[in-house]
Protein backbone atom coordinates (compact mmCIF):
# COMPACT_ATOMS: atom_id res chain seq x y z
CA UNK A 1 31.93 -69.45 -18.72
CA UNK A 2 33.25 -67.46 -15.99
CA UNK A 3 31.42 -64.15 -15.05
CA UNK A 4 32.26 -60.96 -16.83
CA UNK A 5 35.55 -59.14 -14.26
CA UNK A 6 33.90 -56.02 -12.37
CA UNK A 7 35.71 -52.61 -13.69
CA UNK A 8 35.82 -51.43 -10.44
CA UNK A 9 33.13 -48.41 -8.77
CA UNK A 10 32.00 -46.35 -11.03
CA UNK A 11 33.37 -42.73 -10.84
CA UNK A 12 30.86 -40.11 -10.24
CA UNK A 13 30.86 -37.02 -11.75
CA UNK A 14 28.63 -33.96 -12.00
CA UNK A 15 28.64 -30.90 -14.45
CA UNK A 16 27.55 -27.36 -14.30
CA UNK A 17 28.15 -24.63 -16.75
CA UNK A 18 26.35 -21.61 -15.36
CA UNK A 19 24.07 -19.40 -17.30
CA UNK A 20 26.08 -17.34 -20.08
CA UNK A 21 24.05 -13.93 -19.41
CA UNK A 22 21.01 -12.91 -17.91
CA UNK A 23 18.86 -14.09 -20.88
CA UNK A 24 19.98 -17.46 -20.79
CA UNK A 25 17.85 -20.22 -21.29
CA UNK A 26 17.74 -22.28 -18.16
CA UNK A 27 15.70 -25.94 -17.65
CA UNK A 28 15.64 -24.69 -13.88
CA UNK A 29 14.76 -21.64 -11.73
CA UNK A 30 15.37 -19.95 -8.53
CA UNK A 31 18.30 -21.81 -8.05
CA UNK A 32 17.30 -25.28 -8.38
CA UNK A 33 20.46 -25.90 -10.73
CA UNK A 34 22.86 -24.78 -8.04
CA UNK A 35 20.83 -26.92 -5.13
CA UNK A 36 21.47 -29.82 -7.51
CA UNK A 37 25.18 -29.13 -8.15
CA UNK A 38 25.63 -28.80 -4.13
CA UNK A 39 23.72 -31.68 -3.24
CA UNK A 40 25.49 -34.26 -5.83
CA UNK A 41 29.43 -32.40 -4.91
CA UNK A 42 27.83 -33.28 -1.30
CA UNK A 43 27.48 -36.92 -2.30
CA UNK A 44 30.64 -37.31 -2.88
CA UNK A 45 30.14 -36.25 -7.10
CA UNK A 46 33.71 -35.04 -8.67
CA UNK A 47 33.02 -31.72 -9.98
CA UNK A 48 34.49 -30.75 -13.54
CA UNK A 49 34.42 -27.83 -15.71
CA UNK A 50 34.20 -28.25 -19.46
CA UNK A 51 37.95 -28.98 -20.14
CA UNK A 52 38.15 -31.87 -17.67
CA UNK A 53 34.80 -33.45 -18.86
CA UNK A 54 35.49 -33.94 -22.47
CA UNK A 55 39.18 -35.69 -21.20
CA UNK A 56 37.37 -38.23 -19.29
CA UNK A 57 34.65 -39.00 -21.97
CA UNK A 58 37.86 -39.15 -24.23
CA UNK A 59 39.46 -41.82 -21.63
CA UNK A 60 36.54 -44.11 -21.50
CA UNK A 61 36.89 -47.13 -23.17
CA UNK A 62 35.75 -50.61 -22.40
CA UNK A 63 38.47 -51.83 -19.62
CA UNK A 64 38.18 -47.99 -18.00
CA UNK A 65 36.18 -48.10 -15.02
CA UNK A 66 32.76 -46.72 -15.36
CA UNK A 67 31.72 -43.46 -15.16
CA UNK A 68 28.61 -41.50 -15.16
CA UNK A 69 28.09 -38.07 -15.18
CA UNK A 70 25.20 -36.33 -13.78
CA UNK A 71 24.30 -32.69 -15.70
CA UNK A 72 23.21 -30.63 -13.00
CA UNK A 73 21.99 -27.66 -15.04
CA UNK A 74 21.09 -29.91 -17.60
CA UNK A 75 23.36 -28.07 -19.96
CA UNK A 76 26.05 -29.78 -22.03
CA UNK A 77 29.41 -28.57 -23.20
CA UNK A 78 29.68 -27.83 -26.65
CA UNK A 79 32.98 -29.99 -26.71
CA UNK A 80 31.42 -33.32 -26.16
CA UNK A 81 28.22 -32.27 -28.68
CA UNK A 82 29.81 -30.98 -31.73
CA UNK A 83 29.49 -34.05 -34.43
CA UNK A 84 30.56 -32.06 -37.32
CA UNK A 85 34.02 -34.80 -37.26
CA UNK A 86 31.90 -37.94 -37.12
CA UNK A 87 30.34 -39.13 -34.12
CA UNK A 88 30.15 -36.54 -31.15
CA UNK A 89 32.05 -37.61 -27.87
CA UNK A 90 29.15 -38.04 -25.80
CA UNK A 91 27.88 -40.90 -28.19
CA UNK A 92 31.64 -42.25 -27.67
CA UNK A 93 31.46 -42.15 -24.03
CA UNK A 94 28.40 -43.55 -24.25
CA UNK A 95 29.18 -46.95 -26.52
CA UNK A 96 32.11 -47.14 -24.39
CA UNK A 97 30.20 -48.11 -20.85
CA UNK A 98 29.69 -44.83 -19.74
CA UNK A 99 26.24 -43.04 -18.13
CA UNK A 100 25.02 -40.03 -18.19
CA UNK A 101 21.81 -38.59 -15.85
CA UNK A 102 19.64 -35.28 -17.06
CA UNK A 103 17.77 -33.49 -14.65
CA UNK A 104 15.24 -31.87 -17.49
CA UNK A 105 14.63 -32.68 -21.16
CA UNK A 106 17.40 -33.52 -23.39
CA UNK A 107 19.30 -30.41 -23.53
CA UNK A 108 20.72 -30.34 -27.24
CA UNK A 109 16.95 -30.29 -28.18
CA UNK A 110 17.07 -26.17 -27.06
CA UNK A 111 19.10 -24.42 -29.93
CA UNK A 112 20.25 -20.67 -28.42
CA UNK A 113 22.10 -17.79 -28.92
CA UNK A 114 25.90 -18.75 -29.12
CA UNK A 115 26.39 -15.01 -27.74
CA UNK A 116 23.73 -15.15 -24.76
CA UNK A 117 22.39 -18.34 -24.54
CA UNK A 118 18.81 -17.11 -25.44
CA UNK A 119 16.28 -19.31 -26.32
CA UNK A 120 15.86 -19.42 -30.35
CA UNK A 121 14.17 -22.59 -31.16
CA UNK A 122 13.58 -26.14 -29.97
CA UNK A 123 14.72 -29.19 -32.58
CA UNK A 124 14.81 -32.72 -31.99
CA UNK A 125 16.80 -33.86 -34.93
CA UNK A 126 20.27 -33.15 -32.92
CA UNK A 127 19.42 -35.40 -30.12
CA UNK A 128 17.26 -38.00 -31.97
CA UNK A 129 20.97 -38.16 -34.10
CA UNK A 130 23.07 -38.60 -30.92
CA UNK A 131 21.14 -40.24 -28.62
CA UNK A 132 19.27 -42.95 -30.86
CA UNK A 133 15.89 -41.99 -29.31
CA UNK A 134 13.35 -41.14 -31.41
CA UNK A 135 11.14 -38.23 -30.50
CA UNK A 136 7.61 -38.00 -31.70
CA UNK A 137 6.60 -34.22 -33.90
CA UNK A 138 6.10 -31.87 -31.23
CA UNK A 139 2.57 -30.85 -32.96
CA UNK A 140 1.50 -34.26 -31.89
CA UNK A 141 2.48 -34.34 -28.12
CA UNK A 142 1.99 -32.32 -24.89
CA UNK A 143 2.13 -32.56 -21.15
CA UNK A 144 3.89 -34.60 -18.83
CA UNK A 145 3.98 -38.43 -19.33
CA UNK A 146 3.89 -40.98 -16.62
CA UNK A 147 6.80 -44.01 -17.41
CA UNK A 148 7.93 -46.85 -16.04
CA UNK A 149 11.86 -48.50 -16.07
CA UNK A 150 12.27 -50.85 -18.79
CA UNK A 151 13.91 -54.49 -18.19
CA UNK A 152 17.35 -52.36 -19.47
CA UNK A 153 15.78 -49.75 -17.53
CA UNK A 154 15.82 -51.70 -14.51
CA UNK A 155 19.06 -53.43 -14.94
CA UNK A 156 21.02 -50.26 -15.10
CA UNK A 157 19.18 -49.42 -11.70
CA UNK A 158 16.13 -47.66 -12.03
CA UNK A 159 13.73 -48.74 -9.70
CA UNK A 160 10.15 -46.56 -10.07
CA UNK A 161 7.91 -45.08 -12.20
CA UNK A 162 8.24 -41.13 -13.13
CA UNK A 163 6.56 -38.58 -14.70
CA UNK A 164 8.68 -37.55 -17.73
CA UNK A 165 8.50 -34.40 -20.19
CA UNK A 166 8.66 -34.24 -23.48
CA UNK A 167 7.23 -38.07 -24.73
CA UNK A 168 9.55 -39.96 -26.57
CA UNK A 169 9.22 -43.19 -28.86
């Protein structure tokens, strides 16, 4: 059989949203979000606002050449979450050959304030439904958790261990 045809480089992408107000829940502080967002638009990372992102996540399809988007203030757009018409368009980038890199814990775990963007609770439901990943009951977990690439892991590039927060199944 002959070898599955390359879809070309991959096009790299990076998001940032920005804090809606003052009391905004935030993965980072002091600035580390905007350091990230520099440093990947420095490496050559397409920047894209909400608008644009949720077009090319709508784009990708299997003969599309890959793309992965890195989340640089580990927020996500509420465009590419929302699942209330079937499966959310992250999940469809995602079948689709696409990649996408968070800086923090799964952001859609953090329900806020549509208004402010405070903090209200923390749920894992939401991701454990988009994402497939199964996380354990937060009464039964805490601290930081070394981890290793798996073989998919490690096919998809990841080459060393990390220390990883929160666990996950």
């Amino acid at each position: 059989a002959a070898p599955p045809r390359s879809r070309g480089p991959a096009r790299r992408v990076v998001y940032f949203e920005g804090r809606k107000s003052a009391q905004a829940f935030g993965w980072f502080a002091n600035g580390v979000d905007a350091a990230a967002l520099a440093h990947f638009t420095g490496a050559g990372y397409e920047p894209m606002d909400a608008a644009r992102l949720a077009e090319l996540m709508r784009r990708q399809d299997a003969a599309a050449a890959p793309a992965v988007v890195v989340f640089a203030d580990n927020r996500f757009p509420s465009a590419i979450v929302d699942d209330t018409s079937g499966t959310p368009l992250v999940r469809r980038f995602l079948d689709a050959g696409g990649k996408v890199a968070l800086l923090g814990p799964n952001p859609l775990a953090y329900k806020t304030d549509p208004a402010t963007g405070a903090l209200v609770d923390l749920d894992y439901e939401l991701p454990q439904r988009v994402f497939g990943v199964r996380f354990p009951e937060p009464r039964l977990v805490g601290g930081y958790y070394p981890s290793t690439p798996t073989a998919a892991g490690r096919s998809m590039g990841l080459r060393h261990g990390f220390v990883g927060y929160p666990s996950i199944d």
